[in-house]
C-alpha atoms as a PDB file:
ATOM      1  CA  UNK A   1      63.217  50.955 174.582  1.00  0.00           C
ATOM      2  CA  UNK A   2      61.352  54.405 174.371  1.00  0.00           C
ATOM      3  CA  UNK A   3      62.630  57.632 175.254  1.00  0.00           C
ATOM      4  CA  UNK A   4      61.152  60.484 176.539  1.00  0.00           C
ATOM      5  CA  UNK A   5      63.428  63.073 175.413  1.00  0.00           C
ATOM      6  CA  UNK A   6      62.987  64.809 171.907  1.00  0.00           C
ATOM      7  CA  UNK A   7      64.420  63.426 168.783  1.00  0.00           C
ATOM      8  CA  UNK A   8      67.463  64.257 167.822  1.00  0.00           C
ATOM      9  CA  UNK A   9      66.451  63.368 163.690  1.00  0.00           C
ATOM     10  CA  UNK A  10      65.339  66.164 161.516  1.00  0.00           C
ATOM     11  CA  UNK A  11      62.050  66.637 160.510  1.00  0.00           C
ATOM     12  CA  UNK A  12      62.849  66.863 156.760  1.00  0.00           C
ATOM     13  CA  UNK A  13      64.840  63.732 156.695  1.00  0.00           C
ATOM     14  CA  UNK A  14      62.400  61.914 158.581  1.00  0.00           C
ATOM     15  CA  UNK A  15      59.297  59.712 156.570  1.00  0.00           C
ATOM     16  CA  UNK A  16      56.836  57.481 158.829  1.00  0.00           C
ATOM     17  CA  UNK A  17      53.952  55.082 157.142  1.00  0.00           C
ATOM     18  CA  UNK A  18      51.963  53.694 159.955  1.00  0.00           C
ATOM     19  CA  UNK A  19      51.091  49.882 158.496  1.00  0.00           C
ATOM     20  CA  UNK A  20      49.187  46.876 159.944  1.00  0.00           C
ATOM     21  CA  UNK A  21      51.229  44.820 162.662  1.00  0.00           C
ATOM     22  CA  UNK A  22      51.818  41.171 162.188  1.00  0.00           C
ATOM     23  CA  UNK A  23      51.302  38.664 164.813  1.00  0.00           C
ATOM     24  CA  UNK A  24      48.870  37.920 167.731  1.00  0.00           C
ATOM     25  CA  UNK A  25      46.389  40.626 169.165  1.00  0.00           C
ATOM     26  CA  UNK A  26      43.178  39.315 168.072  1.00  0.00           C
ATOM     27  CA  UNK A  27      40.805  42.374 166.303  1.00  0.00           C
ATOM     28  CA  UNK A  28      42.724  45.110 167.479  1.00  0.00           C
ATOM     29  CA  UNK A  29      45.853  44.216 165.459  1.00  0.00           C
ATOM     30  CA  UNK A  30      43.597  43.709 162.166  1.00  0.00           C
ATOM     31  CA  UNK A  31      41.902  47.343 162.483  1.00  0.00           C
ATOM     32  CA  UNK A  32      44.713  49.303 163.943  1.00  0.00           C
ATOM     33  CA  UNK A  33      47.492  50.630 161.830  1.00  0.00           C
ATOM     34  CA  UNK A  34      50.453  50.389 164.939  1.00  0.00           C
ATOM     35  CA  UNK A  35      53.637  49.678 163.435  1.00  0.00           C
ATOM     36  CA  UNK A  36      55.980  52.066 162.089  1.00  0.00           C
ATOM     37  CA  UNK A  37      57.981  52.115 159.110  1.00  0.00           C
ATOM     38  CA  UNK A  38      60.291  54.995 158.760  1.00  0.00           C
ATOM     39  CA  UNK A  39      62.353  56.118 156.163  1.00  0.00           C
ATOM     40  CA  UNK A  40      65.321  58.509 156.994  1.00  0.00           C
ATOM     41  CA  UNK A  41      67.050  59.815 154.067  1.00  0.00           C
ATOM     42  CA  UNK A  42      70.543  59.971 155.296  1.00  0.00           C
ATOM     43  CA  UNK A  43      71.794  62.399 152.727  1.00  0.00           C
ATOM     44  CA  UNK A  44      69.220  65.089 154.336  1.00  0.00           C
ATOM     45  CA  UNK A  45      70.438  64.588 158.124  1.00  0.00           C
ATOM     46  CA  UNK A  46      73.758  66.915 157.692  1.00  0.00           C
ATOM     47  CA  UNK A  47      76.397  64.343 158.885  1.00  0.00           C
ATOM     48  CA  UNK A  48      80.043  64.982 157.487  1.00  0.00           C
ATOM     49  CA  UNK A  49      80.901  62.365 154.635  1.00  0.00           C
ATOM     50  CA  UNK A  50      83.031  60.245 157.189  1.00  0.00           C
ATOM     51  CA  UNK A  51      80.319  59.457 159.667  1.00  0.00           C
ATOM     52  CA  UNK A  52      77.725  58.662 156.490  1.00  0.00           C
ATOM     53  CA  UNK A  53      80.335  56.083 154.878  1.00  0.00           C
ATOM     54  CA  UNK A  54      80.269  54.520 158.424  1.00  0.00           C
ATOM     55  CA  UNK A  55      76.773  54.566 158.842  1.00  0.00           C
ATOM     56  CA  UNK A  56      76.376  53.172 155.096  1.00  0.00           C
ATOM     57  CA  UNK A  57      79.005  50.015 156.039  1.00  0.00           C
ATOM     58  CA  UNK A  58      77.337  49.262 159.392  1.00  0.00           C
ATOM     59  CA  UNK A  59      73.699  49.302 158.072  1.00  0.00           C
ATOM     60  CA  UNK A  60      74.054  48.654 154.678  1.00  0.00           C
ATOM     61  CA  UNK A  61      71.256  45.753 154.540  1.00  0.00           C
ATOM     62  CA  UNK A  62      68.963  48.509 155.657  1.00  0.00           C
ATOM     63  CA  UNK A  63      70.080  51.201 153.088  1.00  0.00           C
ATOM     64  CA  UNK A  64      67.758  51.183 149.797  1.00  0.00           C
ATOM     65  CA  UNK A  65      68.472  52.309 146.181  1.00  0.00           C
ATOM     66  CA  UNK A  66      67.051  56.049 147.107  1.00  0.00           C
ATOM     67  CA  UNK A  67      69.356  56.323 150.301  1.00  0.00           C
ATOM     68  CA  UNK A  68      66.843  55.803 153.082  1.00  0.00           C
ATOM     69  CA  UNK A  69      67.384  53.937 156.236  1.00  0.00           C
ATOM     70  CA  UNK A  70      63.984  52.414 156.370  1.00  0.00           C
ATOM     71  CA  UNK A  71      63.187  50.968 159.943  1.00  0.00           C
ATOM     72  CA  UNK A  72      60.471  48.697 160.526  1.00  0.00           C
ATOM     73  CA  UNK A  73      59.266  48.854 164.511  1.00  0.00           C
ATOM     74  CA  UNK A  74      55.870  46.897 165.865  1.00  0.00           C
ATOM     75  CA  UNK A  75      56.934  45.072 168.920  1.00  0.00           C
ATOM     76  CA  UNK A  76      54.746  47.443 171.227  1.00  0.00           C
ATOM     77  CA  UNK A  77      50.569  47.751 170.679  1.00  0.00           C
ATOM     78  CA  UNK A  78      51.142  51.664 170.713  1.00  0.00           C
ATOM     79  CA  UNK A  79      51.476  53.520 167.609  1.00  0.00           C
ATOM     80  CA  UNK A  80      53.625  56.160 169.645  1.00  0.00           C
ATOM     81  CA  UNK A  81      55.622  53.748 171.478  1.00  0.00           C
ATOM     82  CA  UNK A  82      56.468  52.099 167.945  1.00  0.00           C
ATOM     83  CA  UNK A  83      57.199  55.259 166.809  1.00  0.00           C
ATOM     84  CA  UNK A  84      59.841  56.573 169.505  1.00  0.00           C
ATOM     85  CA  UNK A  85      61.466  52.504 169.518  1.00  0.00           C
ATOM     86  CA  UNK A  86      62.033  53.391 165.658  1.00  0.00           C
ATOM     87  CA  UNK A  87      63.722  57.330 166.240  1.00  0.00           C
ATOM     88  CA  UNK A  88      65.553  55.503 169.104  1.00  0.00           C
ATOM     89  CA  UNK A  89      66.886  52.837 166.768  1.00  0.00           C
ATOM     90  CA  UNK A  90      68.062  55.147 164.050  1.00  0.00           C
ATOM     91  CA  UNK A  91      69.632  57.221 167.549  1.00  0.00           C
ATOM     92  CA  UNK A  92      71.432  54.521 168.468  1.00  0.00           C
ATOM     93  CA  UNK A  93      73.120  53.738 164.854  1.00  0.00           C
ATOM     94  CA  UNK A  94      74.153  57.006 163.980  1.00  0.00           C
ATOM     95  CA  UNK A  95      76.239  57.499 167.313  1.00  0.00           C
ATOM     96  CA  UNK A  96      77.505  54.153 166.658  1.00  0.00           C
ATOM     97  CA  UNK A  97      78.527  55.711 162.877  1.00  0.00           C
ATOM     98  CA  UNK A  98      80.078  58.804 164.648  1.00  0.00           C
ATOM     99  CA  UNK A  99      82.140  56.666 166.858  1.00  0.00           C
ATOM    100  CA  UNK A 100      85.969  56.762 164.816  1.00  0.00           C
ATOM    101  CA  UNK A 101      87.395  52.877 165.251  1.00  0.00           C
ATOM    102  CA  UNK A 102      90.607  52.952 166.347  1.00  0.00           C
ATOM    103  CA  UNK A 103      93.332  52.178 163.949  1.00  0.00           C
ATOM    104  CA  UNK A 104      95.416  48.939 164.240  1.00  0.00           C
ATOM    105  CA  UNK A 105      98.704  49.296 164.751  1.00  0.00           C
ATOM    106  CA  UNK A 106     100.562  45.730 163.128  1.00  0.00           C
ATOM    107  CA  UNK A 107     102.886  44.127 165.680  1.00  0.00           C
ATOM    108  CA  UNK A 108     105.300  41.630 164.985  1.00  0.00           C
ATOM    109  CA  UNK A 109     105.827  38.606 167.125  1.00  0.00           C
ATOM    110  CA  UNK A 110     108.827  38.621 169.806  1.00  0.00           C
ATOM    111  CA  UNK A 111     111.437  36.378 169.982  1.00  0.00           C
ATOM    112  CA  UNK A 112     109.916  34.561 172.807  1.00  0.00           C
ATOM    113  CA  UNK A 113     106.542  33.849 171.537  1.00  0.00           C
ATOM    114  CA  UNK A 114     107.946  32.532 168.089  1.00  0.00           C
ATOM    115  CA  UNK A 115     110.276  30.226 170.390  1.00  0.00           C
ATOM    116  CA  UNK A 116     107.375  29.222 172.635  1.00  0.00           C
ATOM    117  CA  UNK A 117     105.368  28.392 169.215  1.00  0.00           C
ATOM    118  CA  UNK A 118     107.766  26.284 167.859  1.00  0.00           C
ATOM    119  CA  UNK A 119     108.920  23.921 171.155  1.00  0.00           C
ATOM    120  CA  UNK A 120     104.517  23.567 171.170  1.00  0.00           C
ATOM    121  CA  UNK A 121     104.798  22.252 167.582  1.00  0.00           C
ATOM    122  CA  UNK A 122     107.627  19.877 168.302  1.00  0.00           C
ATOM    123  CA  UNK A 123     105.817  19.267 171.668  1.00  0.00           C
ATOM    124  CA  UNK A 124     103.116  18.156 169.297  1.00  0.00           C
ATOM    125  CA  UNK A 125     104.440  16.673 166.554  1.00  0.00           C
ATOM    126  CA  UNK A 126     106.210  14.389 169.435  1.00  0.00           C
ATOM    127  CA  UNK A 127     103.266  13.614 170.779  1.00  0.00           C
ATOM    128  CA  UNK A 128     101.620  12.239 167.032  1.00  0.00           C
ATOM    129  CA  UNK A 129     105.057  10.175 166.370  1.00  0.00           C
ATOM    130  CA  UNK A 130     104.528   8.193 169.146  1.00  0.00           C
ATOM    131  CA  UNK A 131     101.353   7.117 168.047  1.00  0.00           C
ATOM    132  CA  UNK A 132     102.339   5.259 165.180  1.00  0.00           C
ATOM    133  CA  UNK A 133     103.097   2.079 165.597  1.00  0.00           C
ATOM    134  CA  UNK A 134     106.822   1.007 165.997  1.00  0.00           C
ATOM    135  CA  UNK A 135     108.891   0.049 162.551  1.00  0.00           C
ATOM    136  CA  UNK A 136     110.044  -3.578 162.205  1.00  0.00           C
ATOM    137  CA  UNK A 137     113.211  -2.742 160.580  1.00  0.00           C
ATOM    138  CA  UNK A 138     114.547  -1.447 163.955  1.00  0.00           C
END
């Protein structure tokens, strides 16, 4: 959704092409150049290496040859609103990218869960035995 608060992006990293929308509207969405690609070049927006590698995993369908985040909005008939849903979705993935993940600390199982797991497999195994059917020879 739109915001009303100023962008956060700099100016110099930022690249819009207004472009015909796609879809239903009738004559105003032949004549009217509403949606918004933008290109941010993520090597212009200052972020330390950490936070770009992040940003580079999480969007990297998104990321060209060049090094641009190019984001396509046109969901909305205004060519502002389009505009502020695409600075708002490049917002929203770069404080995702600053967010550090937690690392994983390996556990090993305990004593108890390895003996629960194994009386379920015998449990089980039980449970398939007795629906073969019984040998003659006994």
């Amino acid at each position: 959704m739109p915001s009303s608060r100023a962008s956060t992006l700099p100016a110099e990293a930022c690249q819009f092409k207004f472009v015909h929308a796609s879809g239903p509207g009738g004559q105003h969405v032949n004549k009217a150049s509403t949606a918004v690609e933008l290109r941010v070049h993520i090597n212009k927006l200052g972020l330390p290496p950490s936070v770009i590698n992040r940003l580079v995993s999480q969007q990297r369908n998104r990321i060209n040859k060049d090094g641009e985040l190019v984001v396509q909005a046109d969901q909305f008939r205004s060519q502002l609103k389009n505009k502020q849903a695409a600075i708002g979705r490049v917002e929203e993935w770069l404080n995702a990218a600053r967010i550090i993940p937690k690392r994983r600390v390996a556990t090993k199982p305990s004593r108890a869960s390895k003996t629960r797991r194994l009386s379920h497999k015998k449990q089980r195994g039980q449970v398939k035995s007795n629906r073969k059917k019984p040998n003659s020879l006994d």
